[in-house]
N, C-alpha and C. Protein backbone atom coordinates (compact mmCIF):
# COMPACT_ATOMS: atom_id res chain seq x y z
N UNK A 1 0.98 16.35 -12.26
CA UNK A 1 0.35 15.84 -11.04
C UNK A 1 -0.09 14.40 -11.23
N UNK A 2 -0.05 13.36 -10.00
CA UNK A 2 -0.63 12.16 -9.97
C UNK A 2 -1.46 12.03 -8.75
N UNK A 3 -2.66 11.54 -9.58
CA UNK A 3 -3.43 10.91 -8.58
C UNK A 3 -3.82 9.93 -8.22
N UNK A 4 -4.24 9.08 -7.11
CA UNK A 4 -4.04 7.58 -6.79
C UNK A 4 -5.92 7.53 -5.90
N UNK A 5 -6.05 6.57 -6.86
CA UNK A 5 -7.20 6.73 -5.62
C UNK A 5 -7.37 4.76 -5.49
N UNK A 6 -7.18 4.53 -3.93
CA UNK A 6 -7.55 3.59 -3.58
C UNK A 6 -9.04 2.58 -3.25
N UNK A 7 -8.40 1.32 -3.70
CA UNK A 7 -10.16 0.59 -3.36
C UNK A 7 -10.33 -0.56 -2.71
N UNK A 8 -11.42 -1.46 -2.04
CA UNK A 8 -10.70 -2.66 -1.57
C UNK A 8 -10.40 -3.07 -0.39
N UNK A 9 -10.85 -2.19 0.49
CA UNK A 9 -10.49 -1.75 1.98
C UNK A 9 -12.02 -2.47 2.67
N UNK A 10 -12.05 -2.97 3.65
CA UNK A 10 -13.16 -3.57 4.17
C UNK A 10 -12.75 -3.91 5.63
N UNK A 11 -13.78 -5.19 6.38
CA UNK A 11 -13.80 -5.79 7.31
C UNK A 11 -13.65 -7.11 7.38
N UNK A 12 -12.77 -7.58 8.29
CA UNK A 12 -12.16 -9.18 7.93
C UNK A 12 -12.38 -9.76 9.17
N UNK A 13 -11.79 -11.18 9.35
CA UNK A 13 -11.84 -11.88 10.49
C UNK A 13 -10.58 -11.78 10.66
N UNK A 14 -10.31 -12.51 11.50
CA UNK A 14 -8.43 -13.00 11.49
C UNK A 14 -8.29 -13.45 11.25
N UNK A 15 -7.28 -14.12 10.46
CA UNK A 15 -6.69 -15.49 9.30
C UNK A 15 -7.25 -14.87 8.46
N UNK A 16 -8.02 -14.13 7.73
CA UNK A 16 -8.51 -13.95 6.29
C UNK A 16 -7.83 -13.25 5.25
N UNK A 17 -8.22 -12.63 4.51
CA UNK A 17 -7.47 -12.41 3.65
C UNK A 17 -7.95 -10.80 2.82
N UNK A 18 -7.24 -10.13 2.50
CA UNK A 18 -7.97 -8.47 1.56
C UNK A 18 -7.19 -8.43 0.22
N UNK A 19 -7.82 -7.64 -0.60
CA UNK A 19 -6.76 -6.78 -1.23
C UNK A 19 -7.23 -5.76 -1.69
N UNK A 20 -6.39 -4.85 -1.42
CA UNK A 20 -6.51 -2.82 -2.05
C UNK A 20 -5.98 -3.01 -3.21
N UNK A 21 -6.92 -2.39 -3.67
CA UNK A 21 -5.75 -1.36 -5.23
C UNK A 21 -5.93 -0.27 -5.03
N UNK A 22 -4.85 0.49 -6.11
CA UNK A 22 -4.63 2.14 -6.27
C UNK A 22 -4.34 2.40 -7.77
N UNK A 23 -5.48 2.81 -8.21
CA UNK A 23 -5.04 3.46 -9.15
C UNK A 23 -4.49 4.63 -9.51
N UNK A 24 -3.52 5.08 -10.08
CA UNK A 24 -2.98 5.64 -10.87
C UNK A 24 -3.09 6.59 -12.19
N UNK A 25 -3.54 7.84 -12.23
CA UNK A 25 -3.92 8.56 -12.99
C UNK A 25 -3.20 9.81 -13.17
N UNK A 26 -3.21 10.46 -14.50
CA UNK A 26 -2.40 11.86 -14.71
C UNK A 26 -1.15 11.55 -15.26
N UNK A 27 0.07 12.37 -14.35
CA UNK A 27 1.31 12.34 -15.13
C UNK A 27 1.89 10.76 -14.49
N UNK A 28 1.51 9.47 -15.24
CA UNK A 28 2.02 8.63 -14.33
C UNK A 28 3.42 8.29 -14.62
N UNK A 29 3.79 9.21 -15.83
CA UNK A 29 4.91 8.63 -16.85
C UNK A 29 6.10 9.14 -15.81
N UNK A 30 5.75 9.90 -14.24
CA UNK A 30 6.50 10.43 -13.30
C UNK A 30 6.90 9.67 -12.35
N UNK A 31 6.30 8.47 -12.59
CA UNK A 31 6.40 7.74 -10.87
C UNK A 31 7.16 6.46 -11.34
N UNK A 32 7.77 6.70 -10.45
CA UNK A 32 9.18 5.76 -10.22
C UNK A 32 9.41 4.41 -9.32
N UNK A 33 8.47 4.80 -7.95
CA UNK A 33 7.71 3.90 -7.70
C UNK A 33 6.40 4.12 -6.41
N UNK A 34 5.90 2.86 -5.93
CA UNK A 34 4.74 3.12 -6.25
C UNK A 34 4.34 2.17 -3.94
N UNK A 35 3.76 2.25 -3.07
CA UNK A 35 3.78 1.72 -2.00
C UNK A 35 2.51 2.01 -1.63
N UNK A 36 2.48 1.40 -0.20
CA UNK A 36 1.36 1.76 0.56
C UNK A 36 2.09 1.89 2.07
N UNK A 37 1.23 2.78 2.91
CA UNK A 37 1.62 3.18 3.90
C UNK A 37 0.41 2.73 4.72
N UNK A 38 0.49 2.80 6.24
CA UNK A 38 -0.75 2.29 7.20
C UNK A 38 -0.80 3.40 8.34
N UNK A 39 -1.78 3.94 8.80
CA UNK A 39 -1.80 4.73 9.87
C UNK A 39 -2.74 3.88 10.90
N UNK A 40 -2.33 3.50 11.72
CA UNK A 40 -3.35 2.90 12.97
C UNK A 40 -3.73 3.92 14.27
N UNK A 41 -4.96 4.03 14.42
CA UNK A 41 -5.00 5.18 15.53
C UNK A 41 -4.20 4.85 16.86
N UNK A 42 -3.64 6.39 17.04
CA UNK A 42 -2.75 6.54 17.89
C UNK A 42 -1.64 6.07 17.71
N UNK A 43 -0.89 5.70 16.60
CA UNK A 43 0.25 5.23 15.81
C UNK A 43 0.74 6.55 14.92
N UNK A 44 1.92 6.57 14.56
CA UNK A 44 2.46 6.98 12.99
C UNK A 44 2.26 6.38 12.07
N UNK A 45 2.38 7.03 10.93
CA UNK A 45 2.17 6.70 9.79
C UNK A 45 3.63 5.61 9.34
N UNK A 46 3.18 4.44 8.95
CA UNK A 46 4.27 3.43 8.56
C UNK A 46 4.06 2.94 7.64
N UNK A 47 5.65 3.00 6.40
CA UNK A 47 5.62 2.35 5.45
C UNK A 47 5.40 0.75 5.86
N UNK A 48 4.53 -0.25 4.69
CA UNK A 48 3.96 -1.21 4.81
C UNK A 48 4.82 -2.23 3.61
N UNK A 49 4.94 -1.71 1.92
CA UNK A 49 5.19 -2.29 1.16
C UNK A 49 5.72 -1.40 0.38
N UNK A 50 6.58 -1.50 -0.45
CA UNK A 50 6.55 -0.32 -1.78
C UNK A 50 7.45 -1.60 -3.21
N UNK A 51 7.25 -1.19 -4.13
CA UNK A 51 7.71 -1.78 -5.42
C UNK A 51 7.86 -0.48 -6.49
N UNK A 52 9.45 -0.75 -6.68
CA UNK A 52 9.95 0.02 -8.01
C UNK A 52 9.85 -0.30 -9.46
N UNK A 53 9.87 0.96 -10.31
CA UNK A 53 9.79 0.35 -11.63
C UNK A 53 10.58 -1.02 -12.38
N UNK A 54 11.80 -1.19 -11.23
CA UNK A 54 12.41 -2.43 -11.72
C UNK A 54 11.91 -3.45 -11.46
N UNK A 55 10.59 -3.56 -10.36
CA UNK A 55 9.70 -4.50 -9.49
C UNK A 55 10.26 -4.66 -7.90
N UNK A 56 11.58 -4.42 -7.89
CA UNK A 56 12.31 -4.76 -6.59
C UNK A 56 10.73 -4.04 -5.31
N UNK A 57 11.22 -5.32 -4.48
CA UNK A 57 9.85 -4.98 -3.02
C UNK A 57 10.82 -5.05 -2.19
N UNK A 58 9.77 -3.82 -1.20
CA UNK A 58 10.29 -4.08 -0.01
C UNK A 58 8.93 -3.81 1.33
N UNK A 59 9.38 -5.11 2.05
CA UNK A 59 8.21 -5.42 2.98
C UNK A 59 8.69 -4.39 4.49
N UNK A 60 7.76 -3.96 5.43
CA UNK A 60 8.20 -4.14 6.85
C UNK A 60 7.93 -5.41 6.94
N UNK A 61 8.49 -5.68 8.35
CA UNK A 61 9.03 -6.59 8.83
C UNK A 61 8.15 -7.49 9.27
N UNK A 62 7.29 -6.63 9.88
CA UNK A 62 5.59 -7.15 10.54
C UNK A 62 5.04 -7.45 9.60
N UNK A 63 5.02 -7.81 7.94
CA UNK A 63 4.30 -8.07 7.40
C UNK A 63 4.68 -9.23 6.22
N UNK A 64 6.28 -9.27 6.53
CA UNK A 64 6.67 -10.27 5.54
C UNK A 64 6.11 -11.57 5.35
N UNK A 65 5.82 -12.34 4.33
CA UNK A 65 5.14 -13.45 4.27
C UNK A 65 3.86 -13.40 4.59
N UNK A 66 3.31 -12.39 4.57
CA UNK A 66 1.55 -12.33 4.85
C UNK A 66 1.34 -11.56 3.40
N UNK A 67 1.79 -10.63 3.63
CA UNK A 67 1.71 -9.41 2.34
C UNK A 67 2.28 -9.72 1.02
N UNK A 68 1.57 -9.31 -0.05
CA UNK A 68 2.64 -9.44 -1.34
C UNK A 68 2.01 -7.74 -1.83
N UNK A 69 3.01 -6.88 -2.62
CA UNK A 69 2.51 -6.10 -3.27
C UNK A 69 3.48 -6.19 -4.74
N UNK A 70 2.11 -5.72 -5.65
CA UNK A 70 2.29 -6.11 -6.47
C UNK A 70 2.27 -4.68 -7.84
N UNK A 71 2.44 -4.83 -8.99
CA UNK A 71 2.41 -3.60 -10.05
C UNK A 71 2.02 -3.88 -11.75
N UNK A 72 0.46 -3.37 -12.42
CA UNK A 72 0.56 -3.82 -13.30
C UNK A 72 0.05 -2.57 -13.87
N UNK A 73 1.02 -2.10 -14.83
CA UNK A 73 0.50 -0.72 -15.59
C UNK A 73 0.56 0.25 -14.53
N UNK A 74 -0.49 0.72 -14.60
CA UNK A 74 -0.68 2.37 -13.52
C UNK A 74 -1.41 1.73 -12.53
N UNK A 75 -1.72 0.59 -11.96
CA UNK A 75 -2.04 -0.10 -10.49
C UNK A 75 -1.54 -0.77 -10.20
N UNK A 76 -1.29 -0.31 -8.60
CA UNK A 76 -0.49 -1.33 -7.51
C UNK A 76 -1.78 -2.37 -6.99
N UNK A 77 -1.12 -3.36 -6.23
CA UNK A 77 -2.25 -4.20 -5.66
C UNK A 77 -1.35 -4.51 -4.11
N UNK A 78 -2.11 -4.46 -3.02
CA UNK A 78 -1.36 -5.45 -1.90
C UNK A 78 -2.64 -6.26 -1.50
N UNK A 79 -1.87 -7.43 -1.60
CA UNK A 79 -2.80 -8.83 -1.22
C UNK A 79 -2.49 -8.97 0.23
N UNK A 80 -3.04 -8.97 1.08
CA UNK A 80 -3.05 -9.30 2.40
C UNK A 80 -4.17 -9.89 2.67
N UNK A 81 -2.69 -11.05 3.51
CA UNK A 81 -2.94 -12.78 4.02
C UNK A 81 -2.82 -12.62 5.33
N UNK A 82 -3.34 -14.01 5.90
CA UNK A 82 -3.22 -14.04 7.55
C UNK A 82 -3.74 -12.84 8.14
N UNK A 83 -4.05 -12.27 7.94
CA UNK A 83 -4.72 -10.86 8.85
C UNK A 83 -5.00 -10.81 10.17
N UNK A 84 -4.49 -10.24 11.05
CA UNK A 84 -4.22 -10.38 12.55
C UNK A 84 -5.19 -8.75 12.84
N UNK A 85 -5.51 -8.67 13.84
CA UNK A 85 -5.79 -7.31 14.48
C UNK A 85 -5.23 -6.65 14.32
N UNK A 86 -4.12 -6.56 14.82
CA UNK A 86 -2.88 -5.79 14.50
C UNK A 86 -3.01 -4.63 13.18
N UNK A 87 -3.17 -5.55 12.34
CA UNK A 87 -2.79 -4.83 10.62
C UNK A 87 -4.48 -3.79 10.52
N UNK A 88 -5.09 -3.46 11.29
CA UNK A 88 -6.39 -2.92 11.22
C UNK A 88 -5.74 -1.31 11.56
N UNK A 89 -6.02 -0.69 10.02
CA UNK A 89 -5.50 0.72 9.85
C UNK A 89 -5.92 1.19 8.86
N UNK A 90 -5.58 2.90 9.02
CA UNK A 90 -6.39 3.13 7.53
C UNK A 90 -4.99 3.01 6.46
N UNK A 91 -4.77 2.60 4.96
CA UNK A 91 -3.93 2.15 4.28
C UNK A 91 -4.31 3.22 3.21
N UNK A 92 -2.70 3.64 3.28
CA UNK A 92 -2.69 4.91 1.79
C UNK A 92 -2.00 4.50 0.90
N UNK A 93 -1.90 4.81 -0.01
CA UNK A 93 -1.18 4.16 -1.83
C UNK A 93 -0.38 6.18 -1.50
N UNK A 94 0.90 5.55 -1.75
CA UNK A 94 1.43 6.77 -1.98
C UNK A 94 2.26 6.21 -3.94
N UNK A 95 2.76 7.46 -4.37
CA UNK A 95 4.17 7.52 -5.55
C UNK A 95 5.12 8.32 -5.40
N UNK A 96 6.08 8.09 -5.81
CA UNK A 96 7.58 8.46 -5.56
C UNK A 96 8.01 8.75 -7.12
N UNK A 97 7.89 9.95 -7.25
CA UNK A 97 8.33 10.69 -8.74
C UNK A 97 10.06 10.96 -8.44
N UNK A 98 10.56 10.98 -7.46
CA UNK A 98 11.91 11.19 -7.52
C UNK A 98 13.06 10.03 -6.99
N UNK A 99 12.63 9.37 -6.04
CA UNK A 99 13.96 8.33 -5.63
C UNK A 99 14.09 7.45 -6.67
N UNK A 100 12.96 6.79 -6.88
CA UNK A 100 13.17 5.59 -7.42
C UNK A 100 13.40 4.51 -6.33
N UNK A 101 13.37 4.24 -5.16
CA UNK A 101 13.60 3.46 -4.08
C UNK A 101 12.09 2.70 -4.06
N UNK A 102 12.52 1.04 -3.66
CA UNK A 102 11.42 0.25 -3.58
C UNK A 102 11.05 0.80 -1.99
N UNK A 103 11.69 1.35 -0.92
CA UNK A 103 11.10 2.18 -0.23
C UNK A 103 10.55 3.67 -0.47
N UNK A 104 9.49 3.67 -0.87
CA UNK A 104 9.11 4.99 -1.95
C UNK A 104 8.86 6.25 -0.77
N UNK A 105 9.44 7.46 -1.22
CA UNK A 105 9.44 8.54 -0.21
C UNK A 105 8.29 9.01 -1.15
N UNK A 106 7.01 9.38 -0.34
CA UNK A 106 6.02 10.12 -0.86
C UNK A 106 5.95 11.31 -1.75
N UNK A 107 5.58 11.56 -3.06
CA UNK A 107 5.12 12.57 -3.38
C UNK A 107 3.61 12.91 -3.34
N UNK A 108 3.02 11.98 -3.54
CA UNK A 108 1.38 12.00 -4.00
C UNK A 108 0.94 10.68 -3.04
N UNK A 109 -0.52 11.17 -2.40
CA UNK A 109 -1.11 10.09 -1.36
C UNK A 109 -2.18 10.25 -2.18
N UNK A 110 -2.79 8.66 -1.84
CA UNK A 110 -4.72 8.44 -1.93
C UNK A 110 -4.90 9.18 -0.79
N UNK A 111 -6.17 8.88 -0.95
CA UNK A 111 -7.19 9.42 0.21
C UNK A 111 -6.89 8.52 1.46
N UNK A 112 -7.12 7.06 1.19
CA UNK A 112 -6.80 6.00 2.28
C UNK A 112 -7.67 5.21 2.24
N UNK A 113 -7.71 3.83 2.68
CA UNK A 113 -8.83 2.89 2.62
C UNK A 113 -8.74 2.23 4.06
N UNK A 114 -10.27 2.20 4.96
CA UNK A 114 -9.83 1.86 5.98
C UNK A 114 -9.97 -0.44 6.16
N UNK A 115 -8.93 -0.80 6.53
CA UNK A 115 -9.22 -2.22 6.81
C UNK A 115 -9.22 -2.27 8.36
N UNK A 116 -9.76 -2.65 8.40
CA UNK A 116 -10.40 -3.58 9.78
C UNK A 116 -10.36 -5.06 9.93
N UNK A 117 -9.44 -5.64 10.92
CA UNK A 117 -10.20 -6.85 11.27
C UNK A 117 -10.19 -7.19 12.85
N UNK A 118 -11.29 -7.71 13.04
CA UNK A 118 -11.65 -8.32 14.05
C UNK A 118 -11.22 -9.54 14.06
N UNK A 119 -10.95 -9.49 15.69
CA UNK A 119 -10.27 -10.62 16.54
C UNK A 119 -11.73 -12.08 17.03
């Protein structure tokens, strides 16, 4: 089993700037790779970022050039820039013990961290 528990989640302006981490605990020697996902109320749940053990990223689209995510040891990091209203959701750290895809199909979620920003 892996567990991820996220941190880092707050309240911003617009233009500003966050960053979450997730750590990584247990069998991590399983995860292949490693993302974050965003749920905004009254939305689905949408992949945001993910990075594989080779490092390869992959952004949505809505977030390219604002976002970087990043991987060191058993924690991910996403730095988020420019922060618009928009991106105000709660943000989960998932791992991917089986694809291996820098789009990581979930095995294991955090809890979630909620960001907020105001307009």
């Amino acid at each position: 089993q892996v567990q991820l528990v996220e941190s880092g989640g707050g309240l911003v302006q617009a233009g500003g700037s966050l960053r979450v981490s997730c750590a990584a605990s247990g069998s991590i020697f399983r995860i292949k790779a490693m993302g974050w996902y965003r749920q905004a109320p009254g939305k689905q749940r949408e992949l945001v970022a993910g990075i594989n053990k080779s490092g390869s990223t992959h952004y949505a689209e809505s977030v390219k050039g604002r976002f970087t995510i990043s991987r060191d040891k058993n924690t991910v990091y996403l730095q988020m820039n420019s922060l618009k209203p928009e991106d105000t959701a709660v943000y989960y750290c998932v791992a991917d013990d089986l694809s291996g895809s820098n789009k990581p199909q979930p095995d294991y979620w955090g809890q979630g961290t909620q960001v907020t920003v105001s307009s």
